[in-house]
C-alpha atoms as a PDB file:
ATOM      1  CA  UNK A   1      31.022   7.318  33.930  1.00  0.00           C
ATOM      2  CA  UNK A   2      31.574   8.229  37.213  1.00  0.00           C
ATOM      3  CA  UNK A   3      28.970   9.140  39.498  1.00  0.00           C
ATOM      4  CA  UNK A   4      29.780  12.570  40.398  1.00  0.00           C
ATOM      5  CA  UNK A   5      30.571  13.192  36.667  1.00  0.00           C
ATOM      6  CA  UNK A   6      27.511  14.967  34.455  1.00  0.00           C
ATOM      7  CA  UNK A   7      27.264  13.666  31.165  1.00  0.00           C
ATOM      8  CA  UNK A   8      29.060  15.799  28.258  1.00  0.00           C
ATOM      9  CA  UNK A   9      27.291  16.860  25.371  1.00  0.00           C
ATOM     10  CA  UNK A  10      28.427  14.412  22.503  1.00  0.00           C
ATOM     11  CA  UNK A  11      32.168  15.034  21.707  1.00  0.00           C
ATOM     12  CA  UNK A  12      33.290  15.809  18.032  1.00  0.00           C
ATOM     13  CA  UNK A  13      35.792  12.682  17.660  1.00  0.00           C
ATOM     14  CA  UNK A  14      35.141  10.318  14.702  1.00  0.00           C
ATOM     15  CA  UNK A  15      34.235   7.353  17.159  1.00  0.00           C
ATOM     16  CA  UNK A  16      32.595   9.647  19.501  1.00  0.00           C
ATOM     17  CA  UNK A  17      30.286  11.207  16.400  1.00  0.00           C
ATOM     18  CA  UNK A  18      29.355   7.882  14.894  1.00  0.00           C
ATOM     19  CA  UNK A  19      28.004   6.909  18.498  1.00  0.00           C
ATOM     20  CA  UNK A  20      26.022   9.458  18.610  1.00  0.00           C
ATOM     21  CA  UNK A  21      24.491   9.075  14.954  1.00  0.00           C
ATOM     22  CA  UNK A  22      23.955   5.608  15.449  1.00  0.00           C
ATOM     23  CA  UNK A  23      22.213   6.190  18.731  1.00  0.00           C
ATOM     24  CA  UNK A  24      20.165   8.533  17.323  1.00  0.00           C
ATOM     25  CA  UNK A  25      19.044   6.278  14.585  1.00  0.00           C
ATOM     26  CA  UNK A  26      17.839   3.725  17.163  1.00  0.00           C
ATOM     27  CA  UNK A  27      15.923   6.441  18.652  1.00  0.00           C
ATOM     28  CA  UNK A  28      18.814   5.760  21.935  1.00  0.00           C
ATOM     29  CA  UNK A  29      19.951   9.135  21.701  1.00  0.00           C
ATOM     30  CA  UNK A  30      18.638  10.330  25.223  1.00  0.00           C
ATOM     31  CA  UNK A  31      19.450   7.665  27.422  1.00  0.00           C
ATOM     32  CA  UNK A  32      22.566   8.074  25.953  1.00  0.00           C
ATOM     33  CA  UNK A  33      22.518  11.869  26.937  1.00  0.00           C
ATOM     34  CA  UNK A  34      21.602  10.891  30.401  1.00  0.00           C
ATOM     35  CA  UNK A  35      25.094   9.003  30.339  1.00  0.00           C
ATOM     36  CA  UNK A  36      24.457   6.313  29.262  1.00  0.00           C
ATOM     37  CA  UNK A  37      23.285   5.018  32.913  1.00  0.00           C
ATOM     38  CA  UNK A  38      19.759   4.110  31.676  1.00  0.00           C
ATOM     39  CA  UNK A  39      20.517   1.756  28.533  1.00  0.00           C
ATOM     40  CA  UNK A  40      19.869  -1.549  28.596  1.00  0.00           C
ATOM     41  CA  UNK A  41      23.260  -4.015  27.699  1.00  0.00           C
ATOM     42  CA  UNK A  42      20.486  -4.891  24.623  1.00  0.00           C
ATOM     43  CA  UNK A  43      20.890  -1.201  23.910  1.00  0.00           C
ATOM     44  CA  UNK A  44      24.526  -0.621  24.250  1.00  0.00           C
ATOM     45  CA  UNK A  45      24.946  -3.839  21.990  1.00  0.00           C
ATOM     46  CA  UNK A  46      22.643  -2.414  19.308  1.00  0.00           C
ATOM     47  CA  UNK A  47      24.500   0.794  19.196  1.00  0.00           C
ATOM     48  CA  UNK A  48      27.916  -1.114  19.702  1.00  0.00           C
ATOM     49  CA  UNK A  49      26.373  -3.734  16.892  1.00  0.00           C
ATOM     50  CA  UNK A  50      25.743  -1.223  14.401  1.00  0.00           C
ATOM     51  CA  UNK A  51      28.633   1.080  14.839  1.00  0.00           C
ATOM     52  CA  UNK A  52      31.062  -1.989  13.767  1.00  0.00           C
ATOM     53  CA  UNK A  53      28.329  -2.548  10.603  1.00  0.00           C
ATOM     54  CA  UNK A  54      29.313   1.361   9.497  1.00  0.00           C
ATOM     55  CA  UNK A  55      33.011   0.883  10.041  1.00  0.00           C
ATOM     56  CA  UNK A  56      33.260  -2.634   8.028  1.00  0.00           C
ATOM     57  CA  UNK A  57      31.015  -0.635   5.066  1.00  0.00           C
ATOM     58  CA  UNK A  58      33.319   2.772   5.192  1.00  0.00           C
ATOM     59  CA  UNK A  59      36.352   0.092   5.204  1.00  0.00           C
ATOM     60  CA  UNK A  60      34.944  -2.216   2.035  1.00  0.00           C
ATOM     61  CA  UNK A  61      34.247   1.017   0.539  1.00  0.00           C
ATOM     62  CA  UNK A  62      37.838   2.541   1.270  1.00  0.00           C
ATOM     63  CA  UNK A  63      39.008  -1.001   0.056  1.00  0.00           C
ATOM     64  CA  UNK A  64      37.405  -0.770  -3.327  1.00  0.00           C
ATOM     65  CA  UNK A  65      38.255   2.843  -3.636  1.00  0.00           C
ATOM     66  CA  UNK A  66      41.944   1.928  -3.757  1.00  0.00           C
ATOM     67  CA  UNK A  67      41.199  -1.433  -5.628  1.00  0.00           C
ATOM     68  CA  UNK A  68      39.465   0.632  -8.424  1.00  0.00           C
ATOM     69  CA  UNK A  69      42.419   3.731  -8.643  1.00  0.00           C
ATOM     70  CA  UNK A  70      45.393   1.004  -9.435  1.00  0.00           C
END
């Protein structure tokens, strides 16, 4: 983010949403309010990390949803 930009509360896109859930999980949540300028690359991997965990379960789940209806 750009330095004369303030951070924006959390947006309501699906990406954008599971950020902030997963960020909130790890207890990240404010340093991620601050703009993210105060996390760690550790931190931005762990919410990065488990963000792609969610969207591979939603997707096996989707997967199996459609598997199961034919």
């Amino acid at each position: 983010m750009p330095k004369n930009q303030k951070p924006t509360a959390p947006a309501t896109g699906g990406k954008e949403k599971l950020k902030w859930e997963t960020a909130k999980e790890l207890g990240l949540d404010d340093d991620l309010a601050t703009g993210g300028d105060e996390l760690t690359v550790r931190e931005a991997g762990k919410i990065g990390g488990n963000m792609v965990k969610k969207l591979v379960e939603k997707g096996e789940q989707e997967i199996a949803k459609e598997s199961g209806s034919e």
